[in-house]
PDB file of N, CA and C in Angstrom:
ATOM      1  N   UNK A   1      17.684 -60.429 -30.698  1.00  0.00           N
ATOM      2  CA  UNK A   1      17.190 -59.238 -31.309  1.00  0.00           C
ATOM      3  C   UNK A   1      18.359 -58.536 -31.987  1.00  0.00           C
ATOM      4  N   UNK A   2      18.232 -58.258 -33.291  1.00  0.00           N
ATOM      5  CA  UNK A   2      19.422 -57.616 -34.149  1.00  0.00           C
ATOM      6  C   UNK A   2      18.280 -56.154 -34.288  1.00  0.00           C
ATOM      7  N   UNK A   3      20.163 -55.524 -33.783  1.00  0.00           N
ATOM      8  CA  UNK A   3      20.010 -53.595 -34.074  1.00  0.00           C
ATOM      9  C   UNK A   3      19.811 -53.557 -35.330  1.00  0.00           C
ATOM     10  N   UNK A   4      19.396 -52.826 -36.122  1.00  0.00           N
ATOM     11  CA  UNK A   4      19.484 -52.154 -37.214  1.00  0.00           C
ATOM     12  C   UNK A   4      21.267 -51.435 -36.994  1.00  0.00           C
ATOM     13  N   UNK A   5      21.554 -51.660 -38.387  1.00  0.00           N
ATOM     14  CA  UNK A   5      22.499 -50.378 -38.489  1.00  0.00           C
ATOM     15  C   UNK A   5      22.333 -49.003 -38.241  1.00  0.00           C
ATOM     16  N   UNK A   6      21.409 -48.210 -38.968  1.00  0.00           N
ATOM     17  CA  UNK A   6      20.731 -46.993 -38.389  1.00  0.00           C
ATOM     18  C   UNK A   6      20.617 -46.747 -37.131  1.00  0.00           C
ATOM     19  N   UNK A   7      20.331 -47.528 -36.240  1.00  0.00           N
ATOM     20  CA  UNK A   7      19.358 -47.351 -35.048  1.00  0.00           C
ATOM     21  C   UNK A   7      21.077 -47.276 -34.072  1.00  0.00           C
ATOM     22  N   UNK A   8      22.228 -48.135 -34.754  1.00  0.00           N
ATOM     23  CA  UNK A   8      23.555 -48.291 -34.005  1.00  0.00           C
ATOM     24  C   UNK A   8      24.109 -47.057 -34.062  1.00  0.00           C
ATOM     25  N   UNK A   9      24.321 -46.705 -35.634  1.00  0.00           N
ATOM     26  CA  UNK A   9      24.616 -45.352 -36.101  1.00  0.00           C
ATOM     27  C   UNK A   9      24.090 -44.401 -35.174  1.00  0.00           C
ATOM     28  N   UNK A  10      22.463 -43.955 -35.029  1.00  0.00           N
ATOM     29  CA  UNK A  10      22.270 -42.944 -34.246  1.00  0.00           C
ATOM     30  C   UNK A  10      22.857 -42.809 -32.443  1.00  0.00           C
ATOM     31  N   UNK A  11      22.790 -44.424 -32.234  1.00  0.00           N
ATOM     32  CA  UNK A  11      23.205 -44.251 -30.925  1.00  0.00           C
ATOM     33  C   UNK A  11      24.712 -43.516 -30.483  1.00  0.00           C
ATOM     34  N   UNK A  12      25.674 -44.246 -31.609  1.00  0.00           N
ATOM     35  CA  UNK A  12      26.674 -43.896 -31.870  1.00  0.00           C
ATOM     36  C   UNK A  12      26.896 -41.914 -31.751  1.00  0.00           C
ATOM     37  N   UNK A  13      26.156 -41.500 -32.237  1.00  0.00           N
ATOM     38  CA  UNK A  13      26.038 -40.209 -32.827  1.00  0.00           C
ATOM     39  C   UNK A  13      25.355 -39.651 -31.627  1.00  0.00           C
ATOM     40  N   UNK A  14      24.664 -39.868 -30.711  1.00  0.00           N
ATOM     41  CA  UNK A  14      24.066 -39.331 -29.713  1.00  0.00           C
ATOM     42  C   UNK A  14      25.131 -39.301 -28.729  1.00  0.00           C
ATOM     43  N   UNK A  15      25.756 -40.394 -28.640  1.00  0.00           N
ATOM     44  CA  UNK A  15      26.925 -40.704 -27.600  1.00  0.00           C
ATOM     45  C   UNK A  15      28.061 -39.311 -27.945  1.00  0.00           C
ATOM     46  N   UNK A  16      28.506 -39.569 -29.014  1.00  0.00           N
ATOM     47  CA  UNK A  16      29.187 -38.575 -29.364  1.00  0.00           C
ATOM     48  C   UNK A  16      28.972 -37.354 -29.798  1.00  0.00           C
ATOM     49  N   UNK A  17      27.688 -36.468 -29.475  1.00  0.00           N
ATOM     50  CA  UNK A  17      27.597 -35.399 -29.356  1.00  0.00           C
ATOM     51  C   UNK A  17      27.180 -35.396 -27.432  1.00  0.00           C
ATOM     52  N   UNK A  18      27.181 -36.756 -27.218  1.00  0.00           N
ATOM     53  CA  UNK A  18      27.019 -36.000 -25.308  1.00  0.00           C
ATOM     54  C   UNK A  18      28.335 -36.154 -25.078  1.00  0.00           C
ATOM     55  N   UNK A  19      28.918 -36.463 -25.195  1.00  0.00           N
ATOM     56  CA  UNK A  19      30.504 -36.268 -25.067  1.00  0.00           C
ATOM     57  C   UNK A  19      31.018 -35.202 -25.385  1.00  0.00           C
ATOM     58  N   UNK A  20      30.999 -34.613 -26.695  1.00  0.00           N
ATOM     59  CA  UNK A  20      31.205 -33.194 -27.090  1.00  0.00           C
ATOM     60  C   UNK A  20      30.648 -32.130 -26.772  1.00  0.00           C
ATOM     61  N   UNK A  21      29.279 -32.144 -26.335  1.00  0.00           N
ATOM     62  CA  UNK A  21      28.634 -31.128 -25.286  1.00  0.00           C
ATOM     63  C   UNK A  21      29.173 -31.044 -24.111  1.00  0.00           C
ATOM     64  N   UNK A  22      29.479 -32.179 -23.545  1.00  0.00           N
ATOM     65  CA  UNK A  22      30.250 -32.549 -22.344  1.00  0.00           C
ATOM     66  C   UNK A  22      31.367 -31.421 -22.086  1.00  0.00           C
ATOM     67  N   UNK A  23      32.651 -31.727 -22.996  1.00  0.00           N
ATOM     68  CA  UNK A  23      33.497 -31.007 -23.162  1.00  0.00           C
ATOM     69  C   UNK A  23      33.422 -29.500 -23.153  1.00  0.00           C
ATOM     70  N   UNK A  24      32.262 -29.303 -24.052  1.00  0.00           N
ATOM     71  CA  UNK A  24      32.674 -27.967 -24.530  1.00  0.00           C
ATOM     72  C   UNK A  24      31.754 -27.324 -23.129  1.00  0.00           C
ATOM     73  N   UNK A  25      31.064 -28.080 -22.601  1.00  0.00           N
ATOM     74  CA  UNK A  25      30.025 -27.026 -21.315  1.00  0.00           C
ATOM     75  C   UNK A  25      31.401 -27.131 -20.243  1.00  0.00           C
ATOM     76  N   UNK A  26      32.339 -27.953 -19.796  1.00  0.00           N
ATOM     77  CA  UNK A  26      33.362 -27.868 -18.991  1.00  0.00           C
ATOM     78  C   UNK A  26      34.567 -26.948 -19.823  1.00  0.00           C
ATOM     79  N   UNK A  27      34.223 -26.573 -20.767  1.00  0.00           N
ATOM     80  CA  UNK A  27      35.279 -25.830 -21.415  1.00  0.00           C
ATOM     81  C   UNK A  27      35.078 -24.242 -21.170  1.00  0.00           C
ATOM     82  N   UNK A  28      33.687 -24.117 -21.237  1.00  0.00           N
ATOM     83  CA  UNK A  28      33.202 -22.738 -21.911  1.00  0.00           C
ATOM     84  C   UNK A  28      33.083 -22.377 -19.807  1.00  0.00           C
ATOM     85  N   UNK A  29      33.076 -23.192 -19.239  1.00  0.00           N
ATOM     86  CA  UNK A  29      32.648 -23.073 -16.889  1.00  0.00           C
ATOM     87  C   UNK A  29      34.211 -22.300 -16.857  1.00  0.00           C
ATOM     88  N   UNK A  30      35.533 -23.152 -17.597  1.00  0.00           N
ATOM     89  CA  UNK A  30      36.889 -22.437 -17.107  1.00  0.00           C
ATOM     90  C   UNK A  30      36.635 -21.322 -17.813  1.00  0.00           C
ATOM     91  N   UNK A  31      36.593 -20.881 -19.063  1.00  0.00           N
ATOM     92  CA  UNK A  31      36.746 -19.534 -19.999  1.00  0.00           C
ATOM     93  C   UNK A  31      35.855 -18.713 -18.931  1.00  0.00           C
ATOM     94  N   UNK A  32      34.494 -18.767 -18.226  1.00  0.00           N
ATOM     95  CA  UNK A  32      34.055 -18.438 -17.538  1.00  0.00           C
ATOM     96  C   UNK A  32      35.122 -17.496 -16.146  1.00  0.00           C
ATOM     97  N   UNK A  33      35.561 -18.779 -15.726  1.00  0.00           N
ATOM     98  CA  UNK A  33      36.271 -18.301 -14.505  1.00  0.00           C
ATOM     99  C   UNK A  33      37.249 -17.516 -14.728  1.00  0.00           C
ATOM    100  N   UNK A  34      37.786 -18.156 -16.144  1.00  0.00           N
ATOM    101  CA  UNK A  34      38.848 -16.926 -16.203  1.00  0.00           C
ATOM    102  C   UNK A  34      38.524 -15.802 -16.080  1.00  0.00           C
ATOM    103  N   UNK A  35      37.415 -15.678 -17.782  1.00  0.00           N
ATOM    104  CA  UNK A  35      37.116 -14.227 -17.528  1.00  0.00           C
ATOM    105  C   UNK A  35      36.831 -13.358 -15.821  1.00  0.00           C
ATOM    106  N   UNK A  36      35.931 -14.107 -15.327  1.00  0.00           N
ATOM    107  CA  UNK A  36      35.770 -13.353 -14.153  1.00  0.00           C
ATOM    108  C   UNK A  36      37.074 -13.233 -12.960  1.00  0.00           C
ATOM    109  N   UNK A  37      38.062 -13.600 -13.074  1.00  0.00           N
ATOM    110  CA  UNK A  37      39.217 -13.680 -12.524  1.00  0.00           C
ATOM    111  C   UNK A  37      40.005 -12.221 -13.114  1.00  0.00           C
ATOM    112  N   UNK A  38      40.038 -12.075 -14.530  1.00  0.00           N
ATOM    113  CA  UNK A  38      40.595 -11.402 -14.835  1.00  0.00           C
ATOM    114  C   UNK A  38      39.807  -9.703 -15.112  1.00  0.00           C
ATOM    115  N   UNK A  39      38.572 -10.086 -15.130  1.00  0.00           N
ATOM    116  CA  UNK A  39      37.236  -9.033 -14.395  1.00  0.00           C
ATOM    117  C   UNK A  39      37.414  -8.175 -13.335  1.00  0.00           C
ATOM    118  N   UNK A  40      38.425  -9.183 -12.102  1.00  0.00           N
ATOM    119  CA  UNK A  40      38.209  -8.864 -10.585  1.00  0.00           C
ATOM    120  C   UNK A  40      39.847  -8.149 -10.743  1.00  0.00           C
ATOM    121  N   UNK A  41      41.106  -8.964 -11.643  1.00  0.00           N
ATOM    122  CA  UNK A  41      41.903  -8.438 -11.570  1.00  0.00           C
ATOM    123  C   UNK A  41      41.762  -6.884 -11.951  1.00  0.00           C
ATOM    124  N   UNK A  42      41.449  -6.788 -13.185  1.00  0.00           N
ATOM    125  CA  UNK A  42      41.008  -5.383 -14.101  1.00  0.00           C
ATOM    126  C   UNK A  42      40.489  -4.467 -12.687  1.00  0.00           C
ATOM    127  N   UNK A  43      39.196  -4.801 -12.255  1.00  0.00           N
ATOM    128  CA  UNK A  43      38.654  -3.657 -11.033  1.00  0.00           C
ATOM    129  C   UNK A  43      40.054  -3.494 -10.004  1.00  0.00           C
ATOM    130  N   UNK A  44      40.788  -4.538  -9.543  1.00  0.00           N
ATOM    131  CA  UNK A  44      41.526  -4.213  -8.471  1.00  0.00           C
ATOM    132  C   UNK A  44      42.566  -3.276  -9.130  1.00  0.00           C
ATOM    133  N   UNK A  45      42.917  -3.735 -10.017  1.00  0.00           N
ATOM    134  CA  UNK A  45      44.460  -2.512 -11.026  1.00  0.00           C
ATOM    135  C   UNK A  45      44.092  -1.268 -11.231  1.00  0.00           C
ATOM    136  N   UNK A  46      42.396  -0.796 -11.355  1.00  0.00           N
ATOM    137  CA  UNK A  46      41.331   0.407 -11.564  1.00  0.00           C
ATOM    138  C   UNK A  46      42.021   1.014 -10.119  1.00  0.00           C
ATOM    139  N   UNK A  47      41.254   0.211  -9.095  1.00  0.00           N
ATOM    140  CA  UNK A  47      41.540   0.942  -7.972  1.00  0.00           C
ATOM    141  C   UNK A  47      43.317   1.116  -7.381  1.00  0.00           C
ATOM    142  N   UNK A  48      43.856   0.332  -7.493  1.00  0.00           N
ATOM    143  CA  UNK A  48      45.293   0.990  -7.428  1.00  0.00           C
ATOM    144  C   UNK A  48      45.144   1.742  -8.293  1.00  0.00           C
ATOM    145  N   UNK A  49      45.196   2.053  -9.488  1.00  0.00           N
ATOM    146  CA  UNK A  49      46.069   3.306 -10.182  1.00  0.00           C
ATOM    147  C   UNK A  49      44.796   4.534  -9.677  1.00  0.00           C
ATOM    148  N   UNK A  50      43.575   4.342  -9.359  1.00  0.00           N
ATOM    149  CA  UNK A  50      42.927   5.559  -8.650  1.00  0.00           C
ATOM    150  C   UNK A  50      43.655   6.004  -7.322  1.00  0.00           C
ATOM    151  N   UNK A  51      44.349   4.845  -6.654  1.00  0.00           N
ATOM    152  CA  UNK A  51      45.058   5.099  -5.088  1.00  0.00           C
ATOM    153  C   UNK A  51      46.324   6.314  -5.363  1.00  0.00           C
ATOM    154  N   UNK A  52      46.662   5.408  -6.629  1.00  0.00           N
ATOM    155  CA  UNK A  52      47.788   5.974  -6.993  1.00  0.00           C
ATOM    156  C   UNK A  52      47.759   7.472  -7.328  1.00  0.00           C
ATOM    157  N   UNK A  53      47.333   7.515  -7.852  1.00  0.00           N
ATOM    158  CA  UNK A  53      46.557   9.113  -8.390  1.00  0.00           C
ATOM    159  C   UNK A  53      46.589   9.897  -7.610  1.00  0.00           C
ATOM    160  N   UNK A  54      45.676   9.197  -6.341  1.00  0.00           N
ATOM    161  CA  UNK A  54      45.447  10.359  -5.827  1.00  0.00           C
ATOM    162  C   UNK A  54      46.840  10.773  -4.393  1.00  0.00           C
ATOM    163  N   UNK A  55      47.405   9.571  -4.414  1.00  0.00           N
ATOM    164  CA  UNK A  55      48.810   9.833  -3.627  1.00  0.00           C
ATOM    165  C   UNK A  55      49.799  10.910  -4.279  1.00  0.00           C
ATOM    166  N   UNK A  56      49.809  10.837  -5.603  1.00  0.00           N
ATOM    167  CA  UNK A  56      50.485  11.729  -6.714  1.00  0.00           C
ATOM    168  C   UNK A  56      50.051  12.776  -6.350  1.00  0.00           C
ATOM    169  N   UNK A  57      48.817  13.257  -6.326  1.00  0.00           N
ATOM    170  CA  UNK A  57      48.596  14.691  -6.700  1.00  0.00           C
ATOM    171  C   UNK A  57      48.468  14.897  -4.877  1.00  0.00           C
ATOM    172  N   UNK A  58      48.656  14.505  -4.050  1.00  0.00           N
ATOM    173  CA  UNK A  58      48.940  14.820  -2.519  1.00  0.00           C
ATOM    174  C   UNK A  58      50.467  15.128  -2.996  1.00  0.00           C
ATOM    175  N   UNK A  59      51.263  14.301  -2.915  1.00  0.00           N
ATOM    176  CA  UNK A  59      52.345  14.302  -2.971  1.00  0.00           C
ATOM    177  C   UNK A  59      53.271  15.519  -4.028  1.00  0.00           C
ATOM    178  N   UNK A  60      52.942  16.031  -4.820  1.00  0.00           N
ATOM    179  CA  UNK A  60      52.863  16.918  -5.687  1.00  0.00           C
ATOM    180  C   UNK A  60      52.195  18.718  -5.621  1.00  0.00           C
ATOM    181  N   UNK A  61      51.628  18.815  -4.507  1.00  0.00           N
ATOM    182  CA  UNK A  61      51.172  19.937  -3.922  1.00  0.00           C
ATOM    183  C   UNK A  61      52.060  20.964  -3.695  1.00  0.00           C
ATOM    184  N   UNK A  62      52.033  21.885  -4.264  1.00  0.00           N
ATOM    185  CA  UNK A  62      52.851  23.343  -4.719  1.00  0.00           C
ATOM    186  C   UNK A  62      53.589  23.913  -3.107  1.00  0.00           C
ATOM    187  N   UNK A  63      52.472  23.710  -2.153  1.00  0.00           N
ATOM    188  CA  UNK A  63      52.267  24.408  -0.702  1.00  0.00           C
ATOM    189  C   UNK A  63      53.385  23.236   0.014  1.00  0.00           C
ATOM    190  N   UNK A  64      52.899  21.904  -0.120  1.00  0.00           N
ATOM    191  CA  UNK A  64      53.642  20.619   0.287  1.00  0.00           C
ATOM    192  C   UNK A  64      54.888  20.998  -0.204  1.00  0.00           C
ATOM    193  N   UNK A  65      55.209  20.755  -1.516  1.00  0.00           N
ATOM    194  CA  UNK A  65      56.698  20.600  -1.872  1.00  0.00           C
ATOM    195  C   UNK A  65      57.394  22.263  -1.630  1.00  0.00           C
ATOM    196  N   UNK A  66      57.017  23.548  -2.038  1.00  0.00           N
ATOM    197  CA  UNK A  66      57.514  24.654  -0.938  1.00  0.00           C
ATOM    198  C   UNK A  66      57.844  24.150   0.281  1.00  0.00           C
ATOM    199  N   UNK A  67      57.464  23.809   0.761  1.00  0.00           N
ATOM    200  CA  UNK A  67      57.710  23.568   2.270  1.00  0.00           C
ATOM    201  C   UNK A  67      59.088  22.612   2.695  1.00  0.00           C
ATOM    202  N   UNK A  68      58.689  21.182   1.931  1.00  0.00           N
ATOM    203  CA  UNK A  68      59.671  20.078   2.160  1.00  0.00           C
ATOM    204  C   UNK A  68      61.096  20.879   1.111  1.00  0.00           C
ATOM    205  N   UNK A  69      61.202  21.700  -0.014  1.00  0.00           N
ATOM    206  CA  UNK A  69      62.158  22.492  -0.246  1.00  0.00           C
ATOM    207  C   UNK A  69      62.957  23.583   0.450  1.00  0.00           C
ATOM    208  N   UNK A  70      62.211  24.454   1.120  1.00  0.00           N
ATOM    209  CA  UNK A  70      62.752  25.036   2.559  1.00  0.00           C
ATOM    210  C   UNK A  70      63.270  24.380   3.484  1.00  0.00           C
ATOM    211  N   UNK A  71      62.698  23.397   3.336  1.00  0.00           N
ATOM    212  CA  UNK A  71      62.956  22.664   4.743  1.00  0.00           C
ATOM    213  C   UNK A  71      64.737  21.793   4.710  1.00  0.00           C
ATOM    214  N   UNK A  72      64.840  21.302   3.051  1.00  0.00           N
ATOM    215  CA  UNK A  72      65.754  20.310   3.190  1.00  0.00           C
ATOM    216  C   UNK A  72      66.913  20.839   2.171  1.00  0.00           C
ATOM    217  N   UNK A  73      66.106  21.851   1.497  1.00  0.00           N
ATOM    218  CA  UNK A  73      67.457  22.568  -0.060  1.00  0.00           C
ATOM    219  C   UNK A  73      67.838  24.034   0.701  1.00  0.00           C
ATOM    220  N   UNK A  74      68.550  23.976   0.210  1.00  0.00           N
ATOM    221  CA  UNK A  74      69.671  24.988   0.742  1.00  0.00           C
ATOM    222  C   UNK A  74      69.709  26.395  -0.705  1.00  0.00           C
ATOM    223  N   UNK A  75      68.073  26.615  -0.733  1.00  0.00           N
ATOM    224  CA  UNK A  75      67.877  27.440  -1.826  1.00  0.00           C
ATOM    225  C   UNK A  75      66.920  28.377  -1.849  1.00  0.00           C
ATOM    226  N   UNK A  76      67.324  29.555  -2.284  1.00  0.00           N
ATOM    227  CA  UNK A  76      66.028  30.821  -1.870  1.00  0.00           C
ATOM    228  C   UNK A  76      65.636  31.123  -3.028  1.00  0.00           C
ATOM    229  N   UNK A  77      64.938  32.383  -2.813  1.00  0.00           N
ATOM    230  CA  UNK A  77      64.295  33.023  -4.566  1.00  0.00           C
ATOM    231  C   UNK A  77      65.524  33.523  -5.482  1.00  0.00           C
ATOM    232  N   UNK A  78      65.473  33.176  -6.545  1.00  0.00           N
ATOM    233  CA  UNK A  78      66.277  33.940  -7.402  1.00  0.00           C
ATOM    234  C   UNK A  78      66.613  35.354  -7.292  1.00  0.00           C
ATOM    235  N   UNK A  79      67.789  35.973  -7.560  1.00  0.00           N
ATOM    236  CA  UNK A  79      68.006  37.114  -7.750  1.00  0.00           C
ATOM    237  C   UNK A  79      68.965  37.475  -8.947  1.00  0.00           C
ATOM    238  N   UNK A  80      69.377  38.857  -9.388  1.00  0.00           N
ATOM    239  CA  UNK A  80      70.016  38.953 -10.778  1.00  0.00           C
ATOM    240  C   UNK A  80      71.610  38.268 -10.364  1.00  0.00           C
ATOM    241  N   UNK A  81      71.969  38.849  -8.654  1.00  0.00           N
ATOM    242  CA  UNK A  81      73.263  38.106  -8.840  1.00  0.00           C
ATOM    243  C   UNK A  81      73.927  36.478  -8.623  1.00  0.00           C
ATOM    244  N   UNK A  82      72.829  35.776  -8.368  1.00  0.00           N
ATOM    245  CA  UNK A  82      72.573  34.578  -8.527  1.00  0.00           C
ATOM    246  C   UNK A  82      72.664  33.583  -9.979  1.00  0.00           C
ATOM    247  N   UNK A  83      71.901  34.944 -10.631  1.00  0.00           N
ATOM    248  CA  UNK A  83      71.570  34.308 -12.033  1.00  0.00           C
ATOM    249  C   UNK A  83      72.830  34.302 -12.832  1.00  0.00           C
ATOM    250  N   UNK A  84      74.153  35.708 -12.540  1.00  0.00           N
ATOM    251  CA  UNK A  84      74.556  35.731 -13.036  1.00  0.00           C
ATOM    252  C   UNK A  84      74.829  36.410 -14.645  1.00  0.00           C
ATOM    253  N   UNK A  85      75.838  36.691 -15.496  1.00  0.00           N
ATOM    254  CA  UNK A  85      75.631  36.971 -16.714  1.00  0.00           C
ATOM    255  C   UNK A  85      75.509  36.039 -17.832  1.00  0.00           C
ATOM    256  N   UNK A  86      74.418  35.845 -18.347  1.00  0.00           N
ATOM    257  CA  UNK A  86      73.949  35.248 -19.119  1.00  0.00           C
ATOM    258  C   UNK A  86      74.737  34.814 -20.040  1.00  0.00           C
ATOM    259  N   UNK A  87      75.394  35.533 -21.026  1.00  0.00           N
ATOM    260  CA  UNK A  87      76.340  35.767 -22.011  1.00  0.00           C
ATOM    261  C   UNK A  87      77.518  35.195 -21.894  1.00  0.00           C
ATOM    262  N   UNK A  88      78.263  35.369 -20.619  1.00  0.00           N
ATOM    263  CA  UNK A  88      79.526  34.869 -20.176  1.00  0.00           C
ATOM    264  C   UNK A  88      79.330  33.087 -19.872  1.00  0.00           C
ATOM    265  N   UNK A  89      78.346  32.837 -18.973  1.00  0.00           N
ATOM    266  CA  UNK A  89      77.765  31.364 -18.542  1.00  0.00           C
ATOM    267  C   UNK A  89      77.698  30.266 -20.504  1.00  0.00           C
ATOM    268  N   UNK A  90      76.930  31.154 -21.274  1.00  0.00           N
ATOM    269  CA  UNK A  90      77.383  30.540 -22.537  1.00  0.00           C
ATOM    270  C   UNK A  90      77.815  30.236 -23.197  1.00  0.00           C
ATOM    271  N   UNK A  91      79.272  31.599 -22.830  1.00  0.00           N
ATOM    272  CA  UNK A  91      80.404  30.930 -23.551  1.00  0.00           C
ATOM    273  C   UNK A  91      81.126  30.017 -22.961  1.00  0.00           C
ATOM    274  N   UNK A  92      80.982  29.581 -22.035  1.00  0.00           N
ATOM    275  CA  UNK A  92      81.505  28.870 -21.028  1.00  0.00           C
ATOM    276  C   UNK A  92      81.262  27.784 -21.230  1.00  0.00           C
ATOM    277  N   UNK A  93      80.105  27.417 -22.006  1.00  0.00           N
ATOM    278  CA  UNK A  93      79.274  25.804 -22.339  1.00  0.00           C
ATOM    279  C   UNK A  93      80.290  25.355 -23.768  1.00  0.00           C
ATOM    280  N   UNK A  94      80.142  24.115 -23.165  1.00  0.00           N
ATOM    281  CA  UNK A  94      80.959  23.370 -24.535  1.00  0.00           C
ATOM    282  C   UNK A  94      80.394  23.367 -25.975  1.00  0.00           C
ATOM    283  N   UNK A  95      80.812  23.544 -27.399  1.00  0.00           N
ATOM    284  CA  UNK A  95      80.193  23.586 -27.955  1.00  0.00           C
ATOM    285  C   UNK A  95      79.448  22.222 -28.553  1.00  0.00           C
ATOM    286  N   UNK A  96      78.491  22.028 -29.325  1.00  0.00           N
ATOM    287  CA  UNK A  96      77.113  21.314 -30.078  1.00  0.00           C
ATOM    288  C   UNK A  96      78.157  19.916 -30.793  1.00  0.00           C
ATOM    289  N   UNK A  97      78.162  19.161 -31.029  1.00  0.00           N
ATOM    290  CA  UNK A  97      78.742  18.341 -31.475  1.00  0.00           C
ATOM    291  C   UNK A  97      79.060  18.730 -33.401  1.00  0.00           C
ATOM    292  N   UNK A  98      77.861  18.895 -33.691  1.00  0.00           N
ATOM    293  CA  UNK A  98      77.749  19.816 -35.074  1.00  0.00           C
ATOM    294  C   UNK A  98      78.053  20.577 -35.022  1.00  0.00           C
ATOM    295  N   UNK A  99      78.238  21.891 -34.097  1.00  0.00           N
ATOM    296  CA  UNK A  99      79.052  22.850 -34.516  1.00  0.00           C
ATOM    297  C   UNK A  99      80.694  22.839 -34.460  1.00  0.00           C
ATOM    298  N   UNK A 100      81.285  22.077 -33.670  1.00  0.00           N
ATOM    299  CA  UNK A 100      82.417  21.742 -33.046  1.00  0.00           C
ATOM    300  C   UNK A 100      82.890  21.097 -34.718  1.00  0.00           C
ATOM    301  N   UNK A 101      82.131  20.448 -35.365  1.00  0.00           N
ATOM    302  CA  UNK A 101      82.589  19.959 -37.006  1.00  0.00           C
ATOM    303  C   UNK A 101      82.977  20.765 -37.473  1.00  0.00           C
ATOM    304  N   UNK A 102      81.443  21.829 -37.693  1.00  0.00           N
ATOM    305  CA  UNK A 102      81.510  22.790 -38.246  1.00  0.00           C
ATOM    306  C   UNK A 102      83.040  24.172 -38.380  1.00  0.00           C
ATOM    307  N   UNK A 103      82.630  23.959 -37.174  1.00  0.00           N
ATOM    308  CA  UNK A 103      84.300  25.380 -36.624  1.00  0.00           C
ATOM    309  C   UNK A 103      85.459  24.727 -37.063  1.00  0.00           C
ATOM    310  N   UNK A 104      85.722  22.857 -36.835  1.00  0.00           N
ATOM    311  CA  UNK A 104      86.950  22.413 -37.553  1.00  0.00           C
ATOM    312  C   UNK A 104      86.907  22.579 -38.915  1.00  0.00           C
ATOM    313  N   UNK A 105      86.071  22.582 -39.760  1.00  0.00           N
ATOM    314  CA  UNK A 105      86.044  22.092 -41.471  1.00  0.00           C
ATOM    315  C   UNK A 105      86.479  23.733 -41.620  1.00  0.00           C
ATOM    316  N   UNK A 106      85.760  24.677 -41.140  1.00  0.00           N
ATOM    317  CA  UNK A 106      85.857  26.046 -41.209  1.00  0.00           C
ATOM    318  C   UNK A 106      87.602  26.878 -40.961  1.00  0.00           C
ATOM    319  N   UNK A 107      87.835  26.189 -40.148  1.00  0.00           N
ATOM    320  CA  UNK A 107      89.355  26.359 -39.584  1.00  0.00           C
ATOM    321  C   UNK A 107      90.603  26.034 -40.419  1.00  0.00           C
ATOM    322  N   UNK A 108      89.931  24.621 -41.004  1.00  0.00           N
ATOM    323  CA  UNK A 108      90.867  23.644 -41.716  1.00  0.00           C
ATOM    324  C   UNK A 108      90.562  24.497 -43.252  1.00  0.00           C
ATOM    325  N   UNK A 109      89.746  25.383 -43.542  1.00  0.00           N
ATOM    326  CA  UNK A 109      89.867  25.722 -45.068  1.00  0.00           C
ATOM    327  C   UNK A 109      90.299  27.366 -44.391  1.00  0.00           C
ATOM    328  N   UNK A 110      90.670  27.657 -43.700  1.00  0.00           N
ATOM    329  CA  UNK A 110      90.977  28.935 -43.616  1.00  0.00           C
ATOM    330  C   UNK A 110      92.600  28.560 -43.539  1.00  0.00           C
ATOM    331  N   UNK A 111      92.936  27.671 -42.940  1.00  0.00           N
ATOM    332  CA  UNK A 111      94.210  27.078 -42.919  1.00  0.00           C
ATOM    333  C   UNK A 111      94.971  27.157 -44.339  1.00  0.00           C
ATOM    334  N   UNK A 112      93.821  26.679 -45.035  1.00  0.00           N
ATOM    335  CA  UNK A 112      94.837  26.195 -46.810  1.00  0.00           C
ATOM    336  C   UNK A 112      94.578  27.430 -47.492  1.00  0.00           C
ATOM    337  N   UNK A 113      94.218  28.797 -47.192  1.00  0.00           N
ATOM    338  CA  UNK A 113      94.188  29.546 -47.563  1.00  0.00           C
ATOM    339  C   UNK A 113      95.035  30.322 -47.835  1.00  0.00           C
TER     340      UNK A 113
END
């Protein structure tokens, strides 16, 4: 009994689209798992940074940190002689990198004057 060509051809062609269905249904099961892998990661990273959150704003409590500051700094409420004179403390600061130019270029033409 002789195949037809056609009849070889289609077999041919059936074979090789169950092969390529093949593939792509074991292709598309991993993309699957991933996604849902990286689904489960996403919810678990949700809930840490919610853990996190809410450890922050415990940890961050006005009443809390007053307290652990009394407790461990060696620091009370401000007062004026604490603060000091304002005026004097400034001149005291080094000057601006730009102005420090400035006062030389200024100096240096008062010089050639």
């Amino acid at each position: 009994m002789i195949i037809k060509r056609s009849t070889l051809m289609l077999l041919l062609m059936a074979a090789a689209v169950s092969v390529a269905l093949f593939v792509v249904k074991y292709r598309v099961q991993d993309l699957d798992d991933q996604m849902r892998d990286l689904s489960r990661e996403i919810v678990e990273t949700q809930e840490s940074i919610h853990v996190l959150k809410s450890e922050w704003a415990h940890l961050n409590q006005p009443a809390r940190l007053r307290t652990l500051a009394g407790k461990y700094l060696e620091v009370g409420p401000l007062d004026a002689e604490r603060i000091g004179d304002a005026g004097r403390m400034l001149d005291q600061l080094p000057a601006r990198p730009e102005e420090a130019a400035k006062d030389s270029e200024t100096a240096k033409a008062e010089d050639v004057q």
